[in-house]
N, C-alpha and C. Protein backbone atom coordinates (compact mmCIF):
# COMPACT_ATOMS: atom_id res chain seq x y z
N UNK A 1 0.55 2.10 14.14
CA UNK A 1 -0.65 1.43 13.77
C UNK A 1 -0.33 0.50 12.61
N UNK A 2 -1.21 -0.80 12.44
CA UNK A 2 -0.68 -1.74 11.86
C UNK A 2 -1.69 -2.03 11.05
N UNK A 3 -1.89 -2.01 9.65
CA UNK A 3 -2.93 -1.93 8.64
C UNK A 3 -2.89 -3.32 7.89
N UNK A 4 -4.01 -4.10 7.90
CA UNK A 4 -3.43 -5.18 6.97
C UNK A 4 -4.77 -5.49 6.00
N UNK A 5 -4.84 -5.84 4.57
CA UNK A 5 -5.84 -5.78 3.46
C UNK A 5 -5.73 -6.96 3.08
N UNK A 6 -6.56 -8.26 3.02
CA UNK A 6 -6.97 -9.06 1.94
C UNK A 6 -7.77 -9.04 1.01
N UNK A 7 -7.26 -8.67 -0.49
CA UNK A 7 -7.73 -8.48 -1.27
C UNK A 7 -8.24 -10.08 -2.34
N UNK A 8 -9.37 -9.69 -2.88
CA UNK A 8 -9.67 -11.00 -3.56
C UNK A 8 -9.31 -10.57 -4.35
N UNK A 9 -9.07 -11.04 -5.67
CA UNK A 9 -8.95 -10.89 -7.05
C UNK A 9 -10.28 -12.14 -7.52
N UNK A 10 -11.18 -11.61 -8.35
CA UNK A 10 -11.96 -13.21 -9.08
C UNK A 10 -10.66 -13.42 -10.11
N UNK A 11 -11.28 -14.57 -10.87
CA UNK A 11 -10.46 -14.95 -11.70
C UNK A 11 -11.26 -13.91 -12.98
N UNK A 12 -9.92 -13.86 -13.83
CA UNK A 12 -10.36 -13.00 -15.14
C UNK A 12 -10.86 -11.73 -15.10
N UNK A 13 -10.06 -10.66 -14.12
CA UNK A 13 -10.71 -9.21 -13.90
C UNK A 13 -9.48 -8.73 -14.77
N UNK A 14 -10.06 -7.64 -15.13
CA UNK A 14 -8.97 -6.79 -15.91
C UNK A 14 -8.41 -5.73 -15.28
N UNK A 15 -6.97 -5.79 -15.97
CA UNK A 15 -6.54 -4.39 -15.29
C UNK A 15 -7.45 -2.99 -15.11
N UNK A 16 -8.03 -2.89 -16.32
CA UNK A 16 -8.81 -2.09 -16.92
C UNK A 16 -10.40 -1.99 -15.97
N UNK A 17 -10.63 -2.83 -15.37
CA UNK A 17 -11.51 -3.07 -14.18
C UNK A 17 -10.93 -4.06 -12.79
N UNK A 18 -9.64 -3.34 -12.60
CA UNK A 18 -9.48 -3.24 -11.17
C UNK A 18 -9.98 -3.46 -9.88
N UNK A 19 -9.94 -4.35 -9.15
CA UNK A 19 -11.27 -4.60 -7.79
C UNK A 19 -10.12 -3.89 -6.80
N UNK A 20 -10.38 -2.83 -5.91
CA UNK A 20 -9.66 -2.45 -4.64
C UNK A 20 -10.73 -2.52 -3.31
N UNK A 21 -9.98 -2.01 -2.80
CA UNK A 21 -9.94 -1.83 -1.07
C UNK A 21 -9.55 -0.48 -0.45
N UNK A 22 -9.92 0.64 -0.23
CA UNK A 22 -9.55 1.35 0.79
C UNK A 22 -9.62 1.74 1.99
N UNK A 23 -8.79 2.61 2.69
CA UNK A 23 -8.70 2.80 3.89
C UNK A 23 -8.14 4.08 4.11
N UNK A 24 -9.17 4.45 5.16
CA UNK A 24 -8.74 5.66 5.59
C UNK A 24 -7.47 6.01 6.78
N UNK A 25 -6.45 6.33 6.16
CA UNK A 25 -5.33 6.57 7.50
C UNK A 25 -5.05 7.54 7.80
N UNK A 26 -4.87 8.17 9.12
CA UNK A 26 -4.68 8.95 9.74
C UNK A 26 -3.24 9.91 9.24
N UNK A 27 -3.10 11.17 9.67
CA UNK A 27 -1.67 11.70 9.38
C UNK A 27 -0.72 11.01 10.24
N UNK A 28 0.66 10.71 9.46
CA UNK A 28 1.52 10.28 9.98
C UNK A 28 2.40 10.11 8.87
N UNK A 29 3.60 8.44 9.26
CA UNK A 29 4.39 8.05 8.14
C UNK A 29 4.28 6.74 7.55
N UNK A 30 4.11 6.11 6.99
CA UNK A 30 4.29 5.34 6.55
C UNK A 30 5.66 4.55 6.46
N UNK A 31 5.94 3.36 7.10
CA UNK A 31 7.23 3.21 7.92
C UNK A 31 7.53 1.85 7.19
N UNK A 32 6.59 1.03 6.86
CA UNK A 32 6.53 -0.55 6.15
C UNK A 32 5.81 -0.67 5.51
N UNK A 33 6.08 -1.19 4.05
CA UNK A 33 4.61 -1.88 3.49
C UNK A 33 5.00 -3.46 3.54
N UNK A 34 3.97 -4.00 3.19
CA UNK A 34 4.01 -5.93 2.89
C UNK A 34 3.34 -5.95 1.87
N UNK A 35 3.84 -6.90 0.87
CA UNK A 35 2.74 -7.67 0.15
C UNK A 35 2.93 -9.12 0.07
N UNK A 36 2.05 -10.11 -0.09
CA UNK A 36 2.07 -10.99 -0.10
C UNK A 36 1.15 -11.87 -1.33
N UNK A 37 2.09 -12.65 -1.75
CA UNK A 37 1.15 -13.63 -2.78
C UNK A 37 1.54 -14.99 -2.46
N UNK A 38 0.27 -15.23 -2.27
CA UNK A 38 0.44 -16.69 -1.75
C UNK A 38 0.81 -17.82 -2.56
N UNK A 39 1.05 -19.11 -2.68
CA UNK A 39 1.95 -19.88 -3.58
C UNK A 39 0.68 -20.41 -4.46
N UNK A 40 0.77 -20.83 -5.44
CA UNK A 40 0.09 -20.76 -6.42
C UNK A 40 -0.63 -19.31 -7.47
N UNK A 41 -0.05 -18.67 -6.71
CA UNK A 41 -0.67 -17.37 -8.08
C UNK A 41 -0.06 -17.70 -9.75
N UNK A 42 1.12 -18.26 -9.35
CA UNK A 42 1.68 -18.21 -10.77
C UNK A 42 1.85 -16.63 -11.68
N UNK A 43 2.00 -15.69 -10.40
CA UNK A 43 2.66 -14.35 -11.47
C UNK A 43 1.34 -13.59 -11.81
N UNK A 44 0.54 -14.45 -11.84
CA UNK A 44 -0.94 -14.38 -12.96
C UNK A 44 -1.91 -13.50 -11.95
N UNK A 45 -1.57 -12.85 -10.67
CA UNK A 45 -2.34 -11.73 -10.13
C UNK A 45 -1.58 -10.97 -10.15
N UNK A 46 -2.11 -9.27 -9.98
CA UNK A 46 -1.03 -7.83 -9.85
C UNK A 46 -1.74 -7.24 -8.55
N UNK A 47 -0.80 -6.69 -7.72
CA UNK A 47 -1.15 -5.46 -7.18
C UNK A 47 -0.60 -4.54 -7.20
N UNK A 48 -1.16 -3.12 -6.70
CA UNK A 48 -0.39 -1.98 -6.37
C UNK A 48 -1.22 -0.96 -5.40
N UNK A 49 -0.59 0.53 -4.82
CA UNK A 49 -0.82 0.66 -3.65
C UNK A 49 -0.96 2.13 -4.50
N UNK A 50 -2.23 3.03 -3.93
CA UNK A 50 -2.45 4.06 -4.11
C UNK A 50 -2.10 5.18 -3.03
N UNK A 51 -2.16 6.19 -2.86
CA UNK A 51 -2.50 7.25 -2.05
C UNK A 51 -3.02 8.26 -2.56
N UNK A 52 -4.58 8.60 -2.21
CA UNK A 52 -5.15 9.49 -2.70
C UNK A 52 -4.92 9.95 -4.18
N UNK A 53 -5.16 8.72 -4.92
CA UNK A 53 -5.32 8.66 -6.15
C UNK A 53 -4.20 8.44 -6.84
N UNK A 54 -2.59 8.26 -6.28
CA UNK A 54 -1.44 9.04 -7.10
C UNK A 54 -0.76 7.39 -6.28
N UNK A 55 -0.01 6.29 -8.01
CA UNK A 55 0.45 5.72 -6.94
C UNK A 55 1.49 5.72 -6.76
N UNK A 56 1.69 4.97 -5.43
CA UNK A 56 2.94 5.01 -4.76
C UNK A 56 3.90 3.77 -4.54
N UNK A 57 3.13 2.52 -4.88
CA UNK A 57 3.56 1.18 -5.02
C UNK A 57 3.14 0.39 -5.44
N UNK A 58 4.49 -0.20 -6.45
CA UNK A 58 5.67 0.18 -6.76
C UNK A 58 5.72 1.77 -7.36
N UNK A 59 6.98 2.62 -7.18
CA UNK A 59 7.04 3.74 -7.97
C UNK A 59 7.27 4.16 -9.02
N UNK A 60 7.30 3.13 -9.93
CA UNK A 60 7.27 3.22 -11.23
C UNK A 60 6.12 3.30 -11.81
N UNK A 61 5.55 4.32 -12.38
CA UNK A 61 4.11 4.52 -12.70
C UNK A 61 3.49 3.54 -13.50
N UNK A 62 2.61 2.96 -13.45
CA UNK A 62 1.82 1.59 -14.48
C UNK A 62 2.18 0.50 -14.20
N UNK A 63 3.49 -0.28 -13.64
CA UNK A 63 3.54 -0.92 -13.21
C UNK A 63 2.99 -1.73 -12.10
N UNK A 64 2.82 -3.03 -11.73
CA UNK A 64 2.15 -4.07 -10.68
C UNK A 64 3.21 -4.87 -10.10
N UNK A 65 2.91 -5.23 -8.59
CA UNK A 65 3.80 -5.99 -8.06
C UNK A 65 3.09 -7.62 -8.31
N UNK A 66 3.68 -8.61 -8.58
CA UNK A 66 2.93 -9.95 -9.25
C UNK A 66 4.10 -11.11 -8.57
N UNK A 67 3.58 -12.21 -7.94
CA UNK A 67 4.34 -13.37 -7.86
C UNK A 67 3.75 -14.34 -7.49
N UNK A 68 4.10 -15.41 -6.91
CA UNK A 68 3.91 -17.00 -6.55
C UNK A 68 4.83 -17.40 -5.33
N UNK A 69 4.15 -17.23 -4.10
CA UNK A 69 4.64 -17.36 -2.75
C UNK A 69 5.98 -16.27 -2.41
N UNK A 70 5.12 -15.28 -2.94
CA UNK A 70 6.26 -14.28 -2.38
C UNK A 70 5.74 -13.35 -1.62
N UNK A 71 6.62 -12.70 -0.69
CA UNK A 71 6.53 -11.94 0.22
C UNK A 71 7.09 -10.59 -0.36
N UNK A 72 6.69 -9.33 -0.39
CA UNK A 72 7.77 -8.61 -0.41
C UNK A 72 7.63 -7.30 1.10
N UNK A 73 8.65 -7.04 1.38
CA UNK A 73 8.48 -6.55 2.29
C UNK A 73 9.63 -4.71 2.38
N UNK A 74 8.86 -3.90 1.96
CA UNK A 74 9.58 -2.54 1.99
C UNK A 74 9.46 -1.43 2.99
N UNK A 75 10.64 -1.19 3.40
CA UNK A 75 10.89 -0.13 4.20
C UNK A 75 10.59 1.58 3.77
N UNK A 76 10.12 2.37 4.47
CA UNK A 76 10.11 3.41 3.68
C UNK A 76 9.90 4.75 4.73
N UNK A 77 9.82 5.65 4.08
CA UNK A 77 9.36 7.01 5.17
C UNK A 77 8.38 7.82 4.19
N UNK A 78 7.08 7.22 3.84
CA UNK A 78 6.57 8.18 3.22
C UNK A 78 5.40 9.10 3.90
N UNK A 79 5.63 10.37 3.98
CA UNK A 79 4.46 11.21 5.26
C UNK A 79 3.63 10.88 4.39
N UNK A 80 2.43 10.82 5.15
CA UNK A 80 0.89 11.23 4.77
C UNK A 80 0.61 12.46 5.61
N UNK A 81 0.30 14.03 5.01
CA UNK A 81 0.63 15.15 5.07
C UNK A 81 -1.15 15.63 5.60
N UNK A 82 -1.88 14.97 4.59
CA UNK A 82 -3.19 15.36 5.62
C UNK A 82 -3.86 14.48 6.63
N UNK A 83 -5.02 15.29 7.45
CA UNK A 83 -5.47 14.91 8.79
C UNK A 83 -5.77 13.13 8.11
N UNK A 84 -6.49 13.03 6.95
CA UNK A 84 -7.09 11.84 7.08
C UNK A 84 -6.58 11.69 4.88
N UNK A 85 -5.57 10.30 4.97
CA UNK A 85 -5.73 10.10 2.97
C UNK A 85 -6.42 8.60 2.98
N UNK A 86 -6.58 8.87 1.87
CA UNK A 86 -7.05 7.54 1.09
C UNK A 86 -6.25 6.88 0.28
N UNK A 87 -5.83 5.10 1.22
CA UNK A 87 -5.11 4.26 0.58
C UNK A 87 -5.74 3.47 -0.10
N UNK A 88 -5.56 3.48 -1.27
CA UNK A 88 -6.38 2.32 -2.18
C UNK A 88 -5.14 1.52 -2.25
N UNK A 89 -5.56 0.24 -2.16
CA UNK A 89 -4.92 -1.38 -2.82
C UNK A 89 -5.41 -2.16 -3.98
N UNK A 90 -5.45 -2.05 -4.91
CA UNK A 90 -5.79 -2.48 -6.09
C UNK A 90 -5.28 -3.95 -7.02
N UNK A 91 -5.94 -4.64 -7.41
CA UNK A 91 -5.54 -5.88 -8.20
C UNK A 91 -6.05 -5.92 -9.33
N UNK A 92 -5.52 -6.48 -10.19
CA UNK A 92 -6.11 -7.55 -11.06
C UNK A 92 -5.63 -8.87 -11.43
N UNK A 93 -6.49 -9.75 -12.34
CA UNK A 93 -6.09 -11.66 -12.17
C UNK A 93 -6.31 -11.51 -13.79
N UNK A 94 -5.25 -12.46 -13.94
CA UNK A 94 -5.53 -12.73 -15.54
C UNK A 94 -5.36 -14.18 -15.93
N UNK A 95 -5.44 -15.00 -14.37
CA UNK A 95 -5.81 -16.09 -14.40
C UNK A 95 -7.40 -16.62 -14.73
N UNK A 96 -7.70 -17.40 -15.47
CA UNK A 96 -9.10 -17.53 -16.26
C UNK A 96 -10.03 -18.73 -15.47
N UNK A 97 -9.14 -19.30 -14.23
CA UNK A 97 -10.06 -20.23 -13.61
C UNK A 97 -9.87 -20.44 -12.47
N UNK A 98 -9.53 -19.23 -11.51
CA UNK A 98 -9.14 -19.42 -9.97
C UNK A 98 -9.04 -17.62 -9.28
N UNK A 99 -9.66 -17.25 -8.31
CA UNK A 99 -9.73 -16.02 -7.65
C UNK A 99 -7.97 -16.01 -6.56
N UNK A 100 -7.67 -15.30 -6.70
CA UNK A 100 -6.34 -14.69 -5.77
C UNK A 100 -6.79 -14.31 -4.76
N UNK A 101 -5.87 -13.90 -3.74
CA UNK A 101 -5.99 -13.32 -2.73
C UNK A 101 -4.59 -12.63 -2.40
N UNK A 102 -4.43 -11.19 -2.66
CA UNK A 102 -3.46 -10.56 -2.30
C UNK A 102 -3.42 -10.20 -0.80
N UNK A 103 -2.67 -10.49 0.18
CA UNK A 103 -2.37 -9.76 1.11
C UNK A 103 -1.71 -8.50 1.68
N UNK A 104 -1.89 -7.05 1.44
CA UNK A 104 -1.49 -6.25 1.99
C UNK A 104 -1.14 -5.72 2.92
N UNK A 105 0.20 -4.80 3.32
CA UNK A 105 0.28 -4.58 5.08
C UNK A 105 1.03 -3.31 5.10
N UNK A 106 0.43 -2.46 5.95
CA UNK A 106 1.05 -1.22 6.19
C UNK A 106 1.47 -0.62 7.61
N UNK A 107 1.99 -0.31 7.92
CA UNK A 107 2.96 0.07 9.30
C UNK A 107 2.88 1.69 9.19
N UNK A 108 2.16 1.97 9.65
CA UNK A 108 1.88 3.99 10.22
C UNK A 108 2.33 4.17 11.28
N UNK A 109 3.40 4.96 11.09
CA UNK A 109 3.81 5.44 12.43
C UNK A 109 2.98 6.65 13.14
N UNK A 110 2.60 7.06 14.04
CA UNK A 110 2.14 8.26 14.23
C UNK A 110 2.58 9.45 14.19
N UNK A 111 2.21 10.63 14.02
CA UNK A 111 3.43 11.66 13.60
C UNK A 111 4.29 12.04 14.94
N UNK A 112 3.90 12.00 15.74
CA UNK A 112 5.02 12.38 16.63
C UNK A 112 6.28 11.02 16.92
N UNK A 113 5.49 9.87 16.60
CA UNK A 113 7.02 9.05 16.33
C UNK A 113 7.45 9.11 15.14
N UNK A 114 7.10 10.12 14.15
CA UNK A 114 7.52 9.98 12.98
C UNK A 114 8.74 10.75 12.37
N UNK A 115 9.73 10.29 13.29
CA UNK A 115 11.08 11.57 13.04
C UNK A 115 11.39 12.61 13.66
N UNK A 116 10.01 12.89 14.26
CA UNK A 116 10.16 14.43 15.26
C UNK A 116 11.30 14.50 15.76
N UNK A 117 12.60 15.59 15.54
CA UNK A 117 13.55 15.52 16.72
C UNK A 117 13.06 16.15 18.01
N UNK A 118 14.11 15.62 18.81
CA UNK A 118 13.71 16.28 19.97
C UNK A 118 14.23 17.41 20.42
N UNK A 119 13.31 18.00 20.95
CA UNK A 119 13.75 20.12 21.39
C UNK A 119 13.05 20.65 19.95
N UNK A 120 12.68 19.68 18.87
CA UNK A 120 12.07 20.94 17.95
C UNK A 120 10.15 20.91 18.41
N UNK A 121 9.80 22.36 18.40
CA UNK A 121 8.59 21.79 18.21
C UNK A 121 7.66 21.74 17.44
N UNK A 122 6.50 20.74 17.50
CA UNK A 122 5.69 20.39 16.55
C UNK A 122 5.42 21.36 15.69
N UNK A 123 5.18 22.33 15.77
CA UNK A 123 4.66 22.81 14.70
C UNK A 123 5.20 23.47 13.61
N UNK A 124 7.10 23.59 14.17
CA UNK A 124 7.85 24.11 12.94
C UNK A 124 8.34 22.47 12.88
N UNK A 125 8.38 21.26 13.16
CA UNK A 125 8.66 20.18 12.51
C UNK A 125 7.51 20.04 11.29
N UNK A 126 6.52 20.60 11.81
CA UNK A 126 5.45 20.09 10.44
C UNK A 126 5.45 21.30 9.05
N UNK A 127 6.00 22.63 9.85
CA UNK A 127 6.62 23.46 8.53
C UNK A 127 7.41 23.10 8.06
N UNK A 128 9.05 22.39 8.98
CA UNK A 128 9.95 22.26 7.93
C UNK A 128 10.06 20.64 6.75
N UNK A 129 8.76 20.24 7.30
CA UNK A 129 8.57 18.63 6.35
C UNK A 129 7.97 19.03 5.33
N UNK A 130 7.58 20.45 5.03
CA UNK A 130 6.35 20.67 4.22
C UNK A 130 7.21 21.04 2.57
């Protein structure tokens, strides 16, 4: 499943008042993220990527991903362990006379394409991920 978020930023929001977006995703893995800043941000918007409150991107805690026509694009395997989490996408602009638009993108694999080997079955694959 293929998740994708345009986030506005207004101009002049604070970190400290954050505008997000969430979404509810299903159990599975998390296989790709995207972000995108389109050319003209000038650095001067942030995002980052929650899961159920705790974030996860970038993984350096407090930190924001920020640029000017950049793409970034990361590979990853992170499970989402219950039936249903909550991805928040979050920004802020500390540009004082123009709204952003972050683009977000997420790639969920479903859990049974999510590594399962084959001959094990499901339900000691989901004990031994635990």
């Amino acid at each position: 499943m293929d998740y994708v978020v345009n986030l506005t930023v207004p101009a002049i929001t604070a970190k400290a008042s954050a505008v997000f977006e969430e979404l509810r995703i299903p159990h599975g893995e998390i296989n790709q993220v995207r972000v995108f800043f389109p050319p003209g941000c000038a650095s001067l918007v942030h995002g980052r990527i929650l899961v159920d409150d705790a974030q996860v991107y970038p993984s350096n805690l407090g930190s924001w991903y920020m640029g000017d026509g950049l793409s970034l694009v990361i590979n990853d395997q992170l499970f989402l362990r219950e039936a249903h989490q909550t991805v928040r996408f979050e920004g802020y602009n500390e540009d004082d006379t123009y709204q952003h638009v972050i683009t977000f993108g997420l790639t969920v694999l479903p859990e049974i394409a999510a590594g399962q080997p084959a001959g094990i079955p499901k339900w000691l694959w989901r004990l031994l991920r635990r």
